[in-house]
Structures are given as structure tokens and as C-alpha cells.
PDB file of N, CA and C in Angstrom:
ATOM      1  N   UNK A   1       4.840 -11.511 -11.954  1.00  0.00           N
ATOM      2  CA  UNK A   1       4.146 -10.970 -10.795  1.00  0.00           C
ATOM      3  C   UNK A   1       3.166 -12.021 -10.284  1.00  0.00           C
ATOM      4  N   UNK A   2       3.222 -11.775  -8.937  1.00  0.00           N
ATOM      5  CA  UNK A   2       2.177 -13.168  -8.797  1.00  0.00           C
ATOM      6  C   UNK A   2       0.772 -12.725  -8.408  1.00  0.00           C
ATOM      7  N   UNK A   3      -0.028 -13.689  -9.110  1.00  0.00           N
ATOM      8  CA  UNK A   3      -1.389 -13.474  -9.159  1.00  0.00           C
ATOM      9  C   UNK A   3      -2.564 -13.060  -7.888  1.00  0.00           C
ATOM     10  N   UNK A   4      -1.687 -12.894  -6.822  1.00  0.00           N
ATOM     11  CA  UNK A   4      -2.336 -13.112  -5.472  1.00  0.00           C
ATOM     12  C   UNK A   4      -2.224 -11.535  -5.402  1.00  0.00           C
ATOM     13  N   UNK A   5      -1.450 -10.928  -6.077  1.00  0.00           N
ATOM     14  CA  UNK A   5      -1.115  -9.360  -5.155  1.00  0.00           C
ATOM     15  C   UNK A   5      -2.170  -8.539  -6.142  1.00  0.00           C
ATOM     16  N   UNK A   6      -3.292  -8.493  -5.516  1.00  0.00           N
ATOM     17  CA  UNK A   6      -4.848  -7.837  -5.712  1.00  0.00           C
ATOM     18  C   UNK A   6      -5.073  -6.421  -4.925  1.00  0.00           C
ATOM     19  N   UNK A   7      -5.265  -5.257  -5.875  1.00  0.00           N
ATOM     20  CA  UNK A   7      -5.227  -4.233  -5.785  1.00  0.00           C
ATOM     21  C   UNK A   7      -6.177  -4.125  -3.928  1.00  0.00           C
ATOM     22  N   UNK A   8      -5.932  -3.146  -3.290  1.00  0.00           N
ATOM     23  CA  UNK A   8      -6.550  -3.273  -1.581  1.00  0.00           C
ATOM     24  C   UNK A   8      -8.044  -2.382  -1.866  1.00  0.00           C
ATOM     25  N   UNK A   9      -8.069  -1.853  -3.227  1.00  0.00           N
ATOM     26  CA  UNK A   9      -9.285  -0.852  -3.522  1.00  0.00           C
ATOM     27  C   UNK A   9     -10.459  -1.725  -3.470  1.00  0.00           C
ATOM     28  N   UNK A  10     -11.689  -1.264  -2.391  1.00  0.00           N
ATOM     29  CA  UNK A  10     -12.682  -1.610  -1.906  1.00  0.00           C
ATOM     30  C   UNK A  10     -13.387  -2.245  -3.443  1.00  0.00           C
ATOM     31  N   UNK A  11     -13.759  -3.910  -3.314  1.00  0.00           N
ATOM     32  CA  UNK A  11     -14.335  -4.578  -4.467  1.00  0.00           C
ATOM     33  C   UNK A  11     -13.482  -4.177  -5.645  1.00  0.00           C
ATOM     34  N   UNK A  12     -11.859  -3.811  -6.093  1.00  0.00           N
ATOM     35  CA  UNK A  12     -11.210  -3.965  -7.223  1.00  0.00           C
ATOM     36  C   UNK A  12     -10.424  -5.335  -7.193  1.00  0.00           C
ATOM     37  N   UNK A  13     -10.539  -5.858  -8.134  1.00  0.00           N
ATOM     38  CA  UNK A  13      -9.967  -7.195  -8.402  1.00  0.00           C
ATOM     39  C   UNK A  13      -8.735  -7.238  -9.183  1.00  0.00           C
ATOM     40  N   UNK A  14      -8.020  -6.156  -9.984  1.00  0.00           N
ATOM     41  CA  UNK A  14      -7.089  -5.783 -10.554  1.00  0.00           C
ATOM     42  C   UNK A  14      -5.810  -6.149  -9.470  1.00  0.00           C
ATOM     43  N   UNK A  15      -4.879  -6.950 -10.766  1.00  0.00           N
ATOM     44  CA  UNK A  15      -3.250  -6.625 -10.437  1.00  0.00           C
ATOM     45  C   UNK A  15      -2.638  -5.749  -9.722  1.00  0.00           C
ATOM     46  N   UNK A  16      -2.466  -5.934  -8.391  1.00  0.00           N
ATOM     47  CA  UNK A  16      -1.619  -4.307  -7.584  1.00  0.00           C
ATOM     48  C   UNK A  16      -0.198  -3.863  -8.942  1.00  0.00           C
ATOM     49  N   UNK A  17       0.074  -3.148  -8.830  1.00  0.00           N
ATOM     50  CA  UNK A  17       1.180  -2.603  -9.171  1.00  0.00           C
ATOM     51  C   UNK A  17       2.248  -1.831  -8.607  1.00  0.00           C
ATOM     52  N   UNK A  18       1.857  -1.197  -7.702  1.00  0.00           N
ATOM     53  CA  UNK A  18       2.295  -0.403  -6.468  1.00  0.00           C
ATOM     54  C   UNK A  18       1.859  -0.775  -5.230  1.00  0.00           C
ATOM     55  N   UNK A  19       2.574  -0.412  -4.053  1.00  0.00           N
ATOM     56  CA  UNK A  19       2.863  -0.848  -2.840  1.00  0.00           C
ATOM     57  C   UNK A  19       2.636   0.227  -2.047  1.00  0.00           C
ATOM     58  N   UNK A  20       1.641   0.568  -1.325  1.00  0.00           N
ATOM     59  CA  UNK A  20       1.818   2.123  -0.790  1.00  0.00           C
ATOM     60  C   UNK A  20       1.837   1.518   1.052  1.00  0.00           C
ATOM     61  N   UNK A  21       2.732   1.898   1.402  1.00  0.00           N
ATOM     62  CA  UNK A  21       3.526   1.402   3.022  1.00  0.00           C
ATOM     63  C   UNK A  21       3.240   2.912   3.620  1.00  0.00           C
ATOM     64  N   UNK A  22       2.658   2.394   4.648  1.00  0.00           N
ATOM     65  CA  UNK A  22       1.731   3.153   5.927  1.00  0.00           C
ATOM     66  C   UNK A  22       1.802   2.690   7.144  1.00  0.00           C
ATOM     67  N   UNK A  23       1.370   3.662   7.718  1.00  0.00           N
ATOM     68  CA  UNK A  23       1.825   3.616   9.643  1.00  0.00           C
ATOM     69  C   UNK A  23       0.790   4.339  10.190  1.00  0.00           C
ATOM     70  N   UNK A  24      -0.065   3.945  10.780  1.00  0.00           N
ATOM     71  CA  UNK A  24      -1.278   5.060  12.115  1.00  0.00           C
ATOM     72  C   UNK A  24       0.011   4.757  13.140  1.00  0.00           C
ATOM     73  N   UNK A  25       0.814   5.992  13.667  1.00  0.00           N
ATOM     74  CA  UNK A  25       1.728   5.901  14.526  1.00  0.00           C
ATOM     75  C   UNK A  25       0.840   5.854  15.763  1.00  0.00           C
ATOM     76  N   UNK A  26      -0.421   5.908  15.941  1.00  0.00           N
ATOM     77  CA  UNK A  26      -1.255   6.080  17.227  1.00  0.00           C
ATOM     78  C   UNK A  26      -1.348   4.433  17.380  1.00  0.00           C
ATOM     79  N   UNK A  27      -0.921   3.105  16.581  1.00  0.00           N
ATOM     80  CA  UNK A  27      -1.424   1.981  16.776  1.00  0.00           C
ATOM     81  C   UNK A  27      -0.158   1.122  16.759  1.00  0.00           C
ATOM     82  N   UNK A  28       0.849   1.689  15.768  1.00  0.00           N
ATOM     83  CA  UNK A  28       1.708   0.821  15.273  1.00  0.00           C
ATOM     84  C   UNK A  28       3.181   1.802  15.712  1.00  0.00           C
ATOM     85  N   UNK A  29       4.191   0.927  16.070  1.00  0.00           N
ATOM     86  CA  UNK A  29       5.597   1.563  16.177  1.00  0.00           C
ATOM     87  C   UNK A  29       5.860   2.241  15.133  1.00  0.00           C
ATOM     88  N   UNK A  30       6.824   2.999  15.085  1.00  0.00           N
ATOM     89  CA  UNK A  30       7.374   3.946  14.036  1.00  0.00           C
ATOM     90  C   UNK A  30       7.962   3.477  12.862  1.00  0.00           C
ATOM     91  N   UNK A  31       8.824   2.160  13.088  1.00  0.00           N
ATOM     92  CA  UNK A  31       9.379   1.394  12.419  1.00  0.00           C
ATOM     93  C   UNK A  31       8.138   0.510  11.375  1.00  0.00           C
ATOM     94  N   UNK A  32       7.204   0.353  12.067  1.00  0.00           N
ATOM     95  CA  UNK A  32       6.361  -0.791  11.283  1.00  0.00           C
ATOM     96  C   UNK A  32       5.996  -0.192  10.066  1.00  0.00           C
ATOM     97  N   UNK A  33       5.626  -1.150   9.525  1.00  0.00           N
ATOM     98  CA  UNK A  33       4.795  -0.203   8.163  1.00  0.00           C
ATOM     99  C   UNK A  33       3.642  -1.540   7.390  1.00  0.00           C
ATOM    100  N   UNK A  34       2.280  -1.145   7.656  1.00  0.00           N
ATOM    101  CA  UNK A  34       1.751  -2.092   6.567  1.00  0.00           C
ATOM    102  C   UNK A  34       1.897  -1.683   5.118  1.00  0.00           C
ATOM    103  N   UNK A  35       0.897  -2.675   4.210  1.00  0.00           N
ATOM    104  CA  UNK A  35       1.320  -2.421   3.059  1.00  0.00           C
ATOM    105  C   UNK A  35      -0.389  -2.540   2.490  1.00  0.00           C
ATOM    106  N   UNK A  36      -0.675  -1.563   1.905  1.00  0.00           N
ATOM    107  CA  UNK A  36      -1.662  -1.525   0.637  1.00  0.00           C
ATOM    108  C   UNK A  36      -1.239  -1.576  -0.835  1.00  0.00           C
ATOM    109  N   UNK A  37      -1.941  -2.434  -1.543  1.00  0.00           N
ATOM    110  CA  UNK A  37      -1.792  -2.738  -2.928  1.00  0.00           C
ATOM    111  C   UNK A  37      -2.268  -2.284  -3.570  1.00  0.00           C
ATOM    112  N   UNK A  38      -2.051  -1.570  -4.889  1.00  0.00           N
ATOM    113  CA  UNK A  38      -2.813  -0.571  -5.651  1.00  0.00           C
ATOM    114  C   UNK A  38      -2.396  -0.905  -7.197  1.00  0.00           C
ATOM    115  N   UNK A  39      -3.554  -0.821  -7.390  1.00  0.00           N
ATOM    116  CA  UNK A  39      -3.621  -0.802  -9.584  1.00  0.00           C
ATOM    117  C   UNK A  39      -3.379   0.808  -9.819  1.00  0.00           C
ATOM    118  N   UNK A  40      -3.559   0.282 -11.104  1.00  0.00           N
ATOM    119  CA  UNK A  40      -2.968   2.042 -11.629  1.00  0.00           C
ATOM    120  C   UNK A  40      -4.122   2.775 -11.677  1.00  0.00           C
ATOM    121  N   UNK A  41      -5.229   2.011 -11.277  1.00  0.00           N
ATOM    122  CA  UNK A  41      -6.110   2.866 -11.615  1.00  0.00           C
ATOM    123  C   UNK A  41      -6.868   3.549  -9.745  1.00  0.00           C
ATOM    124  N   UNK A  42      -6.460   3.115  -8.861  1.00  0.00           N
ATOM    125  CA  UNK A  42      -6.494   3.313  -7.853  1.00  0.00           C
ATOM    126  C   UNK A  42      -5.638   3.583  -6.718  1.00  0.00           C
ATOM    127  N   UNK A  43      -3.969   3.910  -7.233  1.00  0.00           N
ATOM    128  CA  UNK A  43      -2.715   4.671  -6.215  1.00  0.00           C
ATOM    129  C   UNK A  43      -3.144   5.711  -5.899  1.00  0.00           C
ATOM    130  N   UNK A  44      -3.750   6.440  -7.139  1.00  0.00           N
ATOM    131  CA  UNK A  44      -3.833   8.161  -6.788  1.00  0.00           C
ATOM    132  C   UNK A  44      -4.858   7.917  -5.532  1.00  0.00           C
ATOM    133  N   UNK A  45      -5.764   7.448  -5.397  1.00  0.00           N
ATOM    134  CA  UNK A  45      -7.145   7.574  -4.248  1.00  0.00           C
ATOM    135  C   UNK A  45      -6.526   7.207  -2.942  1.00  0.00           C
ATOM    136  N   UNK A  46      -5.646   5.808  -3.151  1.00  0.00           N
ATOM    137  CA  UNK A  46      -5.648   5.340  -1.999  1.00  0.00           C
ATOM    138  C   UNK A  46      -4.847   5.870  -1.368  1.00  0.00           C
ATOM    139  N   UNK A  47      -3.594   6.548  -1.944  1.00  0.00           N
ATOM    140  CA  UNK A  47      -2.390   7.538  -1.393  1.00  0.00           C
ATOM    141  C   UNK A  47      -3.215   8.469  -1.019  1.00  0.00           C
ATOM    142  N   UNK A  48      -4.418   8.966  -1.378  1.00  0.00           N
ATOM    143  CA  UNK A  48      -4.579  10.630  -1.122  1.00  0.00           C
ATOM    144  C   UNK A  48      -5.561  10.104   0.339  1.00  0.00           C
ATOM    145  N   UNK A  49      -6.156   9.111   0.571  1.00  0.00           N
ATOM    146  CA  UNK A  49      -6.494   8.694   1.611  1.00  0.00           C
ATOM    147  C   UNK A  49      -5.716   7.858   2.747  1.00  0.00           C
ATOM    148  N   UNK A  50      -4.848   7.841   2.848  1.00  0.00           N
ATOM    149  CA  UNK A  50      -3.427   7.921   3.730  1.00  0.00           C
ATOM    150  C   UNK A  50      -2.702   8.859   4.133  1.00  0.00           C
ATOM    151  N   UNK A  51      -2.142   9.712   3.086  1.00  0.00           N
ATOM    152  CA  UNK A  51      -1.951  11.206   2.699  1.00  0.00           C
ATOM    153  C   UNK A  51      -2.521  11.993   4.145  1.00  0.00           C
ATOM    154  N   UNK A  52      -3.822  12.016   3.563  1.00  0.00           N
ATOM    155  CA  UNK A  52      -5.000  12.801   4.439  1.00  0.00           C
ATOM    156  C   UNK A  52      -4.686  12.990   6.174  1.00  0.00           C
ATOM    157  N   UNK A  53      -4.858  11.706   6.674  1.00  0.00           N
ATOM    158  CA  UNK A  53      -4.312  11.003   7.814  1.00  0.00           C
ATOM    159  C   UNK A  53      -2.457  11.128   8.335  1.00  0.00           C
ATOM    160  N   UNK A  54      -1.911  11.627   7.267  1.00  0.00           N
ATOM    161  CA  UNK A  54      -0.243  11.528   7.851  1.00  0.00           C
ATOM    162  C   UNK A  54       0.218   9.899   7.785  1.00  0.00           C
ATOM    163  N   UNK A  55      -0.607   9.209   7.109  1.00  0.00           N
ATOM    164  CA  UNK A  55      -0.011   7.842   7.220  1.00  0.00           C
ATOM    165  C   UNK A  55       0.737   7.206   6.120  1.00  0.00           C
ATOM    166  N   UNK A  56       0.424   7.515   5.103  1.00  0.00           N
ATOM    167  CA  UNK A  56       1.516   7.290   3.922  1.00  0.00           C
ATOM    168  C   UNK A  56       3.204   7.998   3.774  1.00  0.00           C
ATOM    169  N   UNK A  57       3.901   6.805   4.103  1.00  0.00           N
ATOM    170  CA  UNK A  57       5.165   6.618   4.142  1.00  0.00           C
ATOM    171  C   UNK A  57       6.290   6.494   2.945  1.00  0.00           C
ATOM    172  N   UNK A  58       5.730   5.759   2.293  1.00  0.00           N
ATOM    173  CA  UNK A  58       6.195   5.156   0.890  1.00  0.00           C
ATOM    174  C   UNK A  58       5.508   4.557  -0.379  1.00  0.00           C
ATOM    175  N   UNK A  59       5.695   4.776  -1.675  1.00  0.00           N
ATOM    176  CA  UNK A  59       5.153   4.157  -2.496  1.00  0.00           C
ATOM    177  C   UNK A  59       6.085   3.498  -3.395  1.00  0.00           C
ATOM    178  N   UNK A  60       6.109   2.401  -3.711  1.00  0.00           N
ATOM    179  CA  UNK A  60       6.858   1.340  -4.599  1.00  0.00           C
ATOM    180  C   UNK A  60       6.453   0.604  -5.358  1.00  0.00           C
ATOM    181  N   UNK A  61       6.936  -0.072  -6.009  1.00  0.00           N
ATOM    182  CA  UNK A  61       6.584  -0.925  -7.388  1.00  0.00           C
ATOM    183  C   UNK A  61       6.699  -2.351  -6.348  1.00  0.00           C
ATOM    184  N   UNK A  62       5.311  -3.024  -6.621  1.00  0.00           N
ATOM    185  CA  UNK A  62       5.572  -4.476  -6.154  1.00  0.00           C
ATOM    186  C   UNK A  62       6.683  -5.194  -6.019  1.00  0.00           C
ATOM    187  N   UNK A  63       7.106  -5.015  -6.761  1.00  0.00           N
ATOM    188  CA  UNK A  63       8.173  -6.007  -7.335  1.00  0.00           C
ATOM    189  C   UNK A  63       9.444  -5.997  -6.365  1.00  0.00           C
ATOM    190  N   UNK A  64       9.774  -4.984  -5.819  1.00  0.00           N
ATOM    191  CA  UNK A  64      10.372  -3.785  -4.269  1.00  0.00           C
ATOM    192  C   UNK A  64       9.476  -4.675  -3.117  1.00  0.00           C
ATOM    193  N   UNK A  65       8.169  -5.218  -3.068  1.00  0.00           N
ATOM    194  CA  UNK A  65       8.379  -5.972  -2.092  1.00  0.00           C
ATOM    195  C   UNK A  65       9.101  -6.910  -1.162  1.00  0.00           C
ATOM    196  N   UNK A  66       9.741  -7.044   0.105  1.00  0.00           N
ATOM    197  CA  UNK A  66      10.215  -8.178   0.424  1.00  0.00           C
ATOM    198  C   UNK A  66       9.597  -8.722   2.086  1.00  0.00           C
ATOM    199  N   UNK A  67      10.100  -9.739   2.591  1.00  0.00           N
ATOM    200  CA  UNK A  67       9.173 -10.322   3.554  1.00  0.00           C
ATOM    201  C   UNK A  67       9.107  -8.942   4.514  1.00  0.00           C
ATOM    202  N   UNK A  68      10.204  -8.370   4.204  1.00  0.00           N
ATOM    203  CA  UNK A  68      10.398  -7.360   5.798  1.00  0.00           C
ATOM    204  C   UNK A  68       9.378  -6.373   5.771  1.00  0.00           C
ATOM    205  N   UNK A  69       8.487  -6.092   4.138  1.00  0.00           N
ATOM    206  CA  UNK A  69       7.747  -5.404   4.353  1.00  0.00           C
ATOM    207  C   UNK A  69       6.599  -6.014   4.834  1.00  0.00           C
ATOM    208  N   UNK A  70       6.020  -6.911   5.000  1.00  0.00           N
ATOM    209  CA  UNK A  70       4.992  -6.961   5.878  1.00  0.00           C
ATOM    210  C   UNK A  70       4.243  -8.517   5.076  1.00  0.00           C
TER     211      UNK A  70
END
């Protein structure tokens, strides 16, 4: 895994592990999707704050990343 993919949780410095792919359809096409990075100790929060909003699309294992995601 490479050392760069750093969890997106506000000041966490941890290994992402998961990939949680999101859309504000009010900003971004339907098709697009960014990507937040999440440790294990911060998917549950950051999904439930996407969640909240209708913007969480998908969740995946890094590793399931490819360029097309973002």
C-alpha cells in the first residue's frame, strides 16, 4: 500500500484503508465521484457524514482504487 494514501479524517495521519466515493450532485455530474480515505478507525464517521447529506455512493478497499476513480 502506498504510504501517501492518509486517512481524509480531520488531523488523522493513519493509513487509509477504505475508499468512501461521493458526489454533492448539486456541484458535481452524476457520473463523477470524489474519493475520501479512511482508517479503520474513522469509515464509520466519515460514511455517516456523507450518508447524512445523500452523498455517499460507495465504499471500497484501497487497493480497488484506480486512476478513473479520481
Amino acid at each position: 500500500m502506498s504510504p501517501d494514501l492518509v486517512c481524509s479524517a480531520t488531523g488523522c495521519r493513519r493509513t487509509a484503508t477504505r475508499a468512501l466515493l461521493w458526489n454533492n450532485p448539486t456541484l458535481h455530474t452524476l457520473e463523477r465521484r470524489k474519493v475520501w480515505l479512511a482508517c479503520a478507525d474513522h469509515e464509520q464517521s466519515l460514511g455517516e457524514f456523507l450518508s447524512l447529506r445523500s452523498f455517499l455512493k460507495d465504499t471500497i478497499d484501497v487497493g480497488e482504487l484506480t486512476d478513473a476513480h479520481g
